[in-house]
Structures are given as C-alpha cells and as structure tokens.
PDB file of N, CA and C in Angstrom:
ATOM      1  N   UNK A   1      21.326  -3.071  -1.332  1.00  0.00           N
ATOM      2  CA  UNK A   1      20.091  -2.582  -1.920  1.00  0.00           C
ATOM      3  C   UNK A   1      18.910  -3.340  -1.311  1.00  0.00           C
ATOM      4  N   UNK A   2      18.000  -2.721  -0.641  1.00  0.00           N
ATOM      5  CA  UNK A   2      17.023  -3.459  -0.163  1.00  0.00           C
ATOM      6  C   UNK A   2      16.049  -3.905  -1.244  1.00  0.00           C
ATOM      7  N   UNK A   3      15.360  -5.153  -1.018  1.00  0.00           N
ATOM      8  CA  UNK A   3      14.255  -6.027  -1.756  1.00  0.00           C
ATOM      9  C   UNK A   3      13.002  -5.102  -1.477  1.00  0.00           C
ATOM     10  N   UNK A   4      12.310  -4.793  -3.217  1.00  0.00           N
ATOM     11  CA  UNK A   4      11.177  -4.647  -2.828  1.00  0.00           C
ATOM     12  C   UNK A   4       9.747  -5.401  -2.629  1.00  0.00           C
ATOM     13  N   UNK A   5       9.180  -5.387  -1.135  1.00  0.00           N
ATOM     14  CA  UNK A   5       8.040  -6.471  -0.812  1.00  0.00           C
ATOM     15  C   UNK A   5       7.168  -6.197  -1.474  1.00  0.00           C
ATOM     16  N   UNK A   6       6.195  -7.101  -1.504  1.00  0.00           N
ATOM     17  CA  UNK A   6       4.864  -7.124  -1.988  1.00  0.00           C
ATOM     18  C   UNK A   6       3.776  -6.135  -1.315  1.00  0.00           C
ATOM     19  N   UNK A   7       2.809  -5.760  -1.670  1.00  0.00           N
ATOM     20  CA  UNK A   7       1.800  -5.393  -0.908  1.00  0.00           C
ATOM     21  C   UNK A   7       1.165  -5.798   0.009  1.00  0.00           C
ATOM     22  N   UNK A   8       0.767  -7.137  -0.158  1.00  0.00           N
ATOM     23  CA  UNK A   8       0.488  -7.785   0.971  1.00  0.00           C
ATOM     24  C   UNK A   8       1.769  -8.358   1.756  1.00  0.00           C
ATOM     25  N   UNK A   9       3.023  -8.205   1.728  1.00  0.00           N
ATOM     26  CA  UNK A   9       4.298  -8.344   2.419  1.00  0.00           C
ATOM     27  C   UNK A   9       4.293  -7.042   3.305  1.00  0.00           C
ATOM     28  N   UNK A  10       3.993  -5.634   2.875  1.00  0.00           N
ATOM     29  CA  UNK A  10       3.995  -4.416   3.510  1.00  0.00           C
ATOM     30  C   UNK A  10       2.893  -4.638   4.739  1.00  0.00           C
ATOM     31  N   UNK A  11       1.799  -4.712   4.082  1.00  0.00           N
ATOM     32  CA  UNK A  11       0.530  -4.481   5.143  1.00  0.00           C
ATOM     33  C   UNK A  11       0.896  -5.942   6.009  1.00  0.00           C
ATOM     34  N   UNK A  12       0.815  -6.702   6.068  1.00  0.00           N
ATOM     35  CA  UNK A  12       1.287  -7.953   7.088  1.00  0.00           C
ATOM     36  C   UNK A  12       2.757  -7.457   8.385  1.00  0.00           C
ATOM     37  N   UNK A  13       3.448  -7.154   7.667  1.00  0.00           N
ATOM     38  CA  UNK A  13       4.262  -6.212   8.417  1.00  0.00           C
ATOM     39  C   UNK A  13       3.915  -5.086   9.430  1.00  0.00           C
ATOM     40  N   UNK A  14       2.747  -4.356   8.757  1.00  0.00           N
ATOM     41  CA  UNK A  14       2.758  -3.471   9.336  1.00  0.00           C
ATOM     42  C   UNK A  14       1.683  -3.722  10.306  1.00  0.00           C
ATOM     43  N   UNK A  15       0.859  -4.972  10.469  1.00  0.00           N
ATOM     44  CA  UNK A  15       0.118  -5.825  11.308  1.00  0.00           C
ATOM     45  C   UNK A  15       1.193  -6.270  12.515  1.00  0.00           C
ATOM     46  N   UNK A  16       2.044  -6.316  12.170  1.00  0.00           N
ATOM     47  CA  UNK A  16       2.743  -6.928  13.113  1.00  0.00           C
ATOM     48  C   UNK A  16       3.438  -6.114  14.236  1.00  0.00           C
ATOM     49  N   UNK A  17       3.935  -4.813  13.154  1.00  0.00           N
ATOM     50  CA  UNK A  17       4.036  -3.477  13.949  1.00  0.00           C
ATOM     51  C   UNK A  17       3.395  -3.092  14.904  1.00  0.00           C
ATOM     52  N   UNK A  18       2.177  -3.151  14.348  1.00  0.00           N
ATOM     53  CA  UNK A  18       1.100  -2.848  15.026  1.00  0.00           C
ATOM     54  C   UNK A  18       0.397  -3.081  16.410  1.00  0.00           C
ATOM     55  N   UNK A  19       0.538  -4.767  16.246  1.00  0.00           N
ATOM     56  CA  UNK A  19       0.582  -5.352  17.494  1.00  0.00           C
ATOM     57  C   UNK A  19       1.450  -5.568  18.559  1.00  0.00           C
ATOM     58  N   UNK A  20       2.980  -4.570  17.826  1.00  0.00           N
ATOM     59  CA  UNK A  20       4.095  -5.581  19.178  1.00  0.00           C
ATOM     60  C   UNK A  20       3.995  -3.689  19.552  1.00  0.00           C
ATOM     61  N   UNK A  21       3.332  -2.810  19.644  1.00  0.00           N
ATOM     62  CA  UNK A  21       3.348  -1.274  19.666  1.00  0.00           C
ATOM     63  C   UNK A  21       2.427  -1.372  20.755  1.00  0.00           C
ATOM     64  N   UNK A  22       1.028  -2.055  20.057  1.00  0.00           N
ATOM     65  CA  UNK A  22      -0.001  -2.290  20.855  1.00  0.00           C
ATOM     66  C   UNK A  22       0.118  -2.696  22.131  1.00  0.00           C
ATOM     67  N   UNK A  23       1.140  -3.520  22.666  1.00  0.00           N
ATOM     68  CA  UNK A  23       1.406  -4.979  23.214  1.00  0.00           C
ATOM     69  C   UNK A  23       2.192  -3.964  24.607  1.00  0.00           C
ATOM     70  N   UNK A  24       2.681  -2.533  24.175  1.00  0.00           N
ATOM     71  CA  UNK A  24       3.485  -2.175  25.438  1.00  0.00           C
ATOM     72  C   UNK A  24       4.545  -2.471  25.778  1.00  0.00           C
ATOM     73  N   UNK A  25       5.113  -3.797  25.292  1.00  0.00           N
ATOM     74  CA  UNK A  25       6.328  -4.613  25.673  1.00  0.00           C
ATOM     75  C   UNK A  25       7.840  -3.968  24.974  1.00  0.00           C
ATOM     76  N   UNK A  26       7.388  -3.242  24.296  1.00  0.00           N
ATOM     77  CA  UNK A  26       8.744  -3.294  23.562  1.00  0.00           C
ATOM     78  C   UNK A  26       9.516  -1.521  24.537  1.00  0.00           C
ATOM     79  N   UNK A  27      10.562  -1.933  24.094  1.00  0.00           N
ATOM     80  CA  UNK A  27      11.396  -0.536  24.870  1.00  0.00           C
ATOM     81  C   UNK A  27      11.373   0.759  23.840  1.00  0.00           C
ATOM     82  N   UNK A  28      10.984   2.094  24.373  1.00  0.00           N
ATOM     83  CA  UNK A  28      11.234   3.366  23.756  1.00  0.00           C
ATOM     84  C   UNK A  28      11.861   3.575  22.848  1.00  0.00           C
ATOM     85  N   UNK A  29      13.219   3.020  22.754  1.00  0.00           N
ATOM     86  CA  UNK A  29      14.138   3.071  21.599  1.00  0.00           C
ATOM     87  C   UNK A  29      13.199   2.082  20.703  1.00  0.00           C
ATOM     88  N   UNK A  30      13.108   0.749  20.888  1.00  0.00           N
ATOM     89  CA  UNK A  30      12.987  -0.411  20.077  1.00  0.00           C
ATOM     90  C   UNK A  30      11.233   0.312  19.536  1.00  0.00           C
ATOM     91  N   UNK A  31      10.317   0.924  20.428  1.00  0.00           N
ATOM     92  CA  UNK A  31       9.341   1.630  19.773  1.00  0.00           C
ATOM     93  C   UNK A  31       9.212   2.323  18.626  1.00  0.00           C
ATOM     94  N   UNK A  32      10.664   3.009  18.849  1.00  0.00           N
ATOM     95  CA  UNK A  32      10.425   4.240  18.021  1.00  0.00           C
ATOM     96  C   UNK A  32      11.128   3.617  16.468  1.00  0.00           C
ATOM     97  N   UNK A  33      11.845   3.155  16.766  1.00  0.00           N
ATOM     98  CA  UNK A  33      12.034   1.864  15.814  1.00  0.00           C
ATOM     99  C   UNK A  33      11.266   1.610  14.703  1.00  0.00           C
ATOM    100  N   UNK A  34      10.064   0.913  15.326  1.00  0.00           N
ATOM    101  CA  UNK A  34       9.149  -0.204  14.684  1.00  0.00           C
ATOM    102  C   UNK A  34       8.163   1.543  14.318  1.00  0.00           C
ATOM    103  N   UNK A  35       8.217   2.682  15.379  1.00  0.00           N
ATOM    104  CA  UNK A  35       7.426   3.510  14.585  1.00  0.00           C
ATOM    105  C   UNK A  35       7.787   4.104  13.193  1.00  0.00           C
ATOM    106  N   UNK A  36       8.454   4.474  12.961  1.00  0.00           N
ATOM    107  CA  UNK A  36       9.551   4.282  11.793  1.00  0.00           C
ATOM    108  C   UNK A  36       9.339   3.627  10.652  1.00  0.00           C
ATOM    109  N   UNK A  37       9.557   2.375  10.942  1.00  0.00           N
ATOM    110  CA  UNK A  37       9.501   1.327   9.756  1.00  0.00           C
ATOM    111  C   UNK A  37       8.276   1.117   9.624  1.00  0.00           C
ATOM    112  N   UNK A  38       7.504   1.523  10.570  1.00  0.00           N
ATOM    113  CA  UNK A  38       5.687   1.598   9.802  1.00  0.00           C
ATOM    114  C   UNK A  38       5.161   2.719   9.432  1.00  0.00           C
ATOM    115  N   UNK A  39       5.697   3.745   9.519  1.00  0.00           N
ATOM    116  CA  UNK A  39       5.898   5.026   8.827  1.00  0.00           C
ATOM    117  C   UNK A  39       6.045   4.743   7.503  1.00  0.00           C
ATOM    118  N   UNK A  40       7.391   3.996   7.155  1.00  0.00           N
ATOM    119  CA  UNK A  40       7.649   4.159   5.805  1.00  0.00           C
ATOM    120  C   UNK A  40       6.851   2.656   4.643  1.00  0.00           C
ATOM    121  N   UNK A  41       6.877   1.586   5.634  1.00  0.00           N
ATOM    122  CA  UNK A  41       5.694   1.020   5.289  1.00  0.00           C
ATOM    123  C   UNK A  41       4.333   2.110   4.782  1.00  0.00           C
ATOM    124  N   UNK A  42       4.194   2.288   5.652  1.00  0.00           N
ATOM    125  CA  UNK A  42       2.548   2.877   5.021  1.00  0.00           C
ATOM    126  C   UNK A  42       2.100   4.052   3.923  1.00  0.00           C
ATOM    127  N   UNK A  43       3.553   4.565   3.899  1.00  0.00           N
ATOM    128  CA  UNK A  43       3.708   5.087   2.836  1.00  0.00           C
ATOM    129  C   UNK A  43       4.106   4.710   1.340  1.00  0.00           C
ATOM    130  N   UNK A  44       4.875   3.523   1.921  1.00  0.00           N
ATOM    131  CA  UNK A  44       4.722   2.532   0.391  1.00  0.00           C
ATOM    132  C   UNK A  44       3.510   1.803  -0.314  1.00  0.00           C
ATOM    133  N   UNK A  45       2.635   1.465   1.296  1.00  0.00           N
ATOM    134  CA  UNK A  45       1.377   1.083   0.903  1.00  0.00           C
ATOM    135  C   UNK A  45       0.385   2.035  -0.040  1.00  0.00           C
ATOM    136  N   UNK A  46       0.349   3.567   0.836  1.00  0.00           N
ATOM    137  CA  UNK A  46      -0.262   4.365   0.535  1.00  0.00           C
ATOM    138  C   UNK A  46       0.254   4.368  -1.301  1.00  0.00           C
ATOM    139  N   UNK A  47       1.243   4.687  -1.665  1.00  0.00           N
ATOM    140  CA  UNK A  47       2.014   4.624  -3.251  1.00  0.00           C
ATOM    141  C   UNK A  47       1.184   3.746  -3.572  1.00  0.00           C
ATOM    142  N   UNK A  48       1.297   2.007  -3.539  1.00  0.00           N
ATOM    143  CA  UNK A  48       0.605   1.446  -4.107  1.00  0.00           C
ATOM    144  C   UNK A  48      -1.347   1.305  -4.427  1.00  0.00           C
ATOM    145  N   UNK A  49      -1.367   1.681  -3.649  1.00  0.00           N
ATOM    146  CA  UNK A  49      -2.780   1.780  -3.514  1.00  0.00           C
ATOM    147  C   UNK A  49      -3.103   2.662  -4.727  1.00  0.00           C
ATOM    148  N   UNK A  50      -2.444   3.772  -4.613  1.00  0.00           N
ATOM    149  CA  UNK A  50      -2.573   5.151  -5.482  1.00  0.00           C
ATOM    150  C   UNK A  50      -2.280   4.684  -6.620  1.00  0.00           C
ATOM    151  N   UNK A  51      -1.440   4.005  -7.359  1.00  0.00           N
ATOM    152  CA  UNK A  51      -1.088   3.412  -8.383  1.00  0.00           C
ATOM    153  C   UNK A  51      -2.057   2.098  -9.011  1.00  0.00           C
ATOM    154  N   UNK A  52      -2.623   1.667  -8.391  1.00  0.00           N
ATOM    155  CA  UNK A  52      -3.626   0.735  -8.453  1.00  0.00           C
ATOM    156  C   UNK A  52      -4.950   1.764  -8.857  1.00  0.00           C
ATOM    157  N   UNK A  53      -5.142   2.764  -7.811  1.00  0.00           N
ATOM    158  CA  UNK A  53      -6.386   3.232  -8.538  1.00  0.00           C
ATOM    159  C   UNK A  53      -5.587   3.952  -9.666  1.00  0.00           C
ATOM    160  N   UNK A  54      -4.893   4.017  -9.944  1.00  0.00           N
ATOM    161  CA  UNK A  54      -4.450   5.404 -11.593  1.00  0.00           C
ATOM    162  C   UNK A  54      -4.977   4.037 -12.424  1.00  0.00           C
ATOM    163  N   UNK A  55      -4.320   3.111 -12.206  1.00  0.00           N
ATOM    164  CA  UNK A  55      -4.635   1.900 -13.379  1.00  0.00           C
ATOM    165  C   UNK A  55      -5.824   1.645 -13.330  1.00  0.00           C
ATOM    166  N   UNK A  56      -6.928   1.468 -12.468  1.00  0.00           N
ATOM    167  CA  UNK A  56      -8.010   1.172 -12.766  1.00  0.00           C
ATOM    168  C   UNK A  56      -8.530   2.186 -13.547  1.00  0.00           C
ATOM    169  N   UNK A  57      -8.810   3.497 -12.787  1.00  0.00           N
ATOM    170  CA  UNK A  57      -9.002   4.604 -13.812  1.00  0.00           C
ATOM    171  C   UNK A  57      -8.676   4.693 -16.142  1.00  0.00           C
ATOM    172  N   UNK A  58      -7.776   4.175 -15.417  1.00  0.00           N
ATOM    173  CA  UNK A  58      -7.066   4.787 -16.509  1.00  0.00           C
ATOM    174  C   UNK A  58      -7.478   3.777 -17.419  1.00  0.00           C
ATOM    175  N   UNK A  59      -7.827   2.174 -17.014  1.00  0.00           N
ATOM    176  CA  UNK A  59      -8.730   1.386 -17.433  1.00  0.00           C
ATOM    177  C   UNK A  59     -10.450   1.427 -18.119  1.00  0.00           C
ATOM    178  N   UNK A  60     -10.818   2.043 -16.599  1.00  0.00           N
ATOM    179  CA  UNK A  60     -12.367   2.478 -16.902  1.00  0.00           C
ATOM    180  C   UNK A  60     -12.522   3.341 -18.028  1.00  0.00           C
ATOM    181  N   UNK A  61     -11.656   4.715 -18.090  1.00  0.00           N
ATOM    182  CA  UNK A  61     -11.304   5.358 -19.034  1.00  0.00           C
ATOM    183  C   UNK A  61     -11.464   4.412 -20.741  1.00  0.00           C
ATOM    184  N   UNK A  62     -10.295   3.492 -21.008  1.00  0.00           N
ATOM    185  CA  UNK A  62     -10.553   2.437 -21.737  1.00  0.00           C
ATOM    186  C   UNK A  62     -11.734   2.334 -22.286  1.00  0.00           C
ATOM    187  N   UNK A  63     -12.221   1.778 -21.280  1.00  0.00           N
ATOM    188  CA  UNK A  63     -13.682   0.557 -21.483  1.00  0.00           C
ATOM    189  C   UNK A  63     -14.350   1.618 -22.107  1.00  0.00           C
ATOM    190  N   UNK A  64     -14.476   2.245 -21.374  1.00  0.00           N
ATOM    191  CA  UNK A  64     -15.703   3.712 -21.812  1.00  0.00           C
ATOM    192  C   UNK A  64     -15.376   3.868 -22.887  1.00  0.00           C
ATOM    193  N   UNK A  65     -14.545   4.470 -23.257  1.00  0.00           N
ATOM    194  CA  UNK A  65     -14.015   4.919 -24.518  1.00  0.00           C
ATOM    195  C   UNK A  65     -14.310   3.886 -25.595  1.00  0.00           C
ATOM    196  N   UNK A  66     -13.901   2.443 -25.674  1.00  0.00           N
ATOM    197  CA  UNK A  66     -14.250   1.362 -26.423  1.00  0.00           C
ATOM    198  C   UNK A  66     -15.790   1.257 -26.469  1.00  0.00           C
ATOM    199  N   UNK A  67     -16.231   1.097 -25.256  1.00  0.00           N
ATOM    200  CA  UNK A  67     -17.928   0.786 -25.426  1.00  0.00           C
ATOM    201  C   UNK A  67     -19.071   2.006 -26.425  1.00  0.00           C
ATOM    202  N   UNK A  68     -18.383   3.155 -26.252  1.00  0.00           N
ATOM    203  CA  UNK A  68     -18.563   4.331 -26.887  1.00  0.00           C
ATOM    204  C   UNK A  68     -18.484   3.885 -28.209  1.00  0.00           C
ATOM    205  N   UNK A  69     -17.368   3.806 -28.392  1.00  0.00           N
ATOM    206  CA  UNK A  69     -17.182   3.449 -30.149  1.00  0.00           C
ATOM    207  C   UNK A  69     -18.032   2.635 -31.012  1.00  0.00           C
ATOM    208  N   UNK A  70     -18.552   1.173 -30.445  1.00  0.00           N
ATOM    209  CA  UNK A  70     -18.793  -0.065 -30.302  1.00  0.00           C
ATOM    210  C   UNK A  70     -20.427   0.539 -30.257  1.00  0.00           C
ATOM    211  N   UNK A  71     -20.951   1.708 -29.668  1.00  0.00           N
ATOM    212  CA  UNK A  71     -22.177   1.903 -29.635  1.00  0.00           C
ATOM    213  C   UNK A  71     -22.508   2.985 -31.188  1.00  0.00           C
ATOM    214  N   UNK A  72     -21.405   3.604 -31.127  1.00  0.00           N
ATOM    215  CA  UNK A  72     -21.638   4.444 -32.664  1.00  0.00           C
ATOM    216  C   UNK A  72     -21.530   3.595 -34.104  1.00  0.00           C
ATOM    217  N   UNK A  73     -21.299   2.236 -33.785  1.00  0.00           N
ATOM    218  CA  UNK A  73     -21.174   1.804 -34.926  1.00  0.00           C
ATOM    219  C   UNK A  73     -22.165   1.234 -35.456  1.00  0.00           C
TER     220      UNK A  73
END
C-alpha cells in the first residue's frame, strides 16, 4: 500500500521532476517515467488544493453566517 505524502512532499517532487525532464539527461523510457509520476502527482496536488478551497469556503460561509447573527442581535 503506498504512503500518502504531504502536499508540500507532492509539489517538491514534482520540482524535481521537473528539473531532471528539463535537464535532457534522462533516457525516453526513464522520461516517460518521471512523466507519469508527475502526472499523477499533479493531480493529487490539484485534489488538494480543491479541498482546501471547499474548506475555506465552507468556512467563510461560517463566519458570514455567525457575523450575521451577531449583527441581528
């Protein structure tokens, strides 16, 4: 069962991807590879991100709602 990383464990990764892609050095196979695993990186990123804004939202939502109340009283 694979470990799930952190967010900033994903994006650091995918920095790294990034640069050994950049870099030319690596072989076609070993490319397509690392294209791959930053594929699915960035789609985990992308998840989190998305989940981060629902919670803020869903926060602001909150506040509003409380400050509302707090003003009718």
């Amino acid at each position: 069962m694979e470990q799930k990383r952190s967010f900033e464990e994903a994006i650091g990764r995918l920095q790294e991807i990034v640069t050994a892609l950049e870099s030319g050095k690596e072989s076609l196979e070993d490319s397509m590879a690392l294209f791959e695993e930053g594929a699915k990186l960035s789609k985990e990123c992308y998840g989190a991100l998305s989940q981060a804004e629902q919670r803020i939202t869903e926060f602001t939502k909150l506040t509003q709602a409380s400050e509302s109340e707090n003003e009718e009283e």
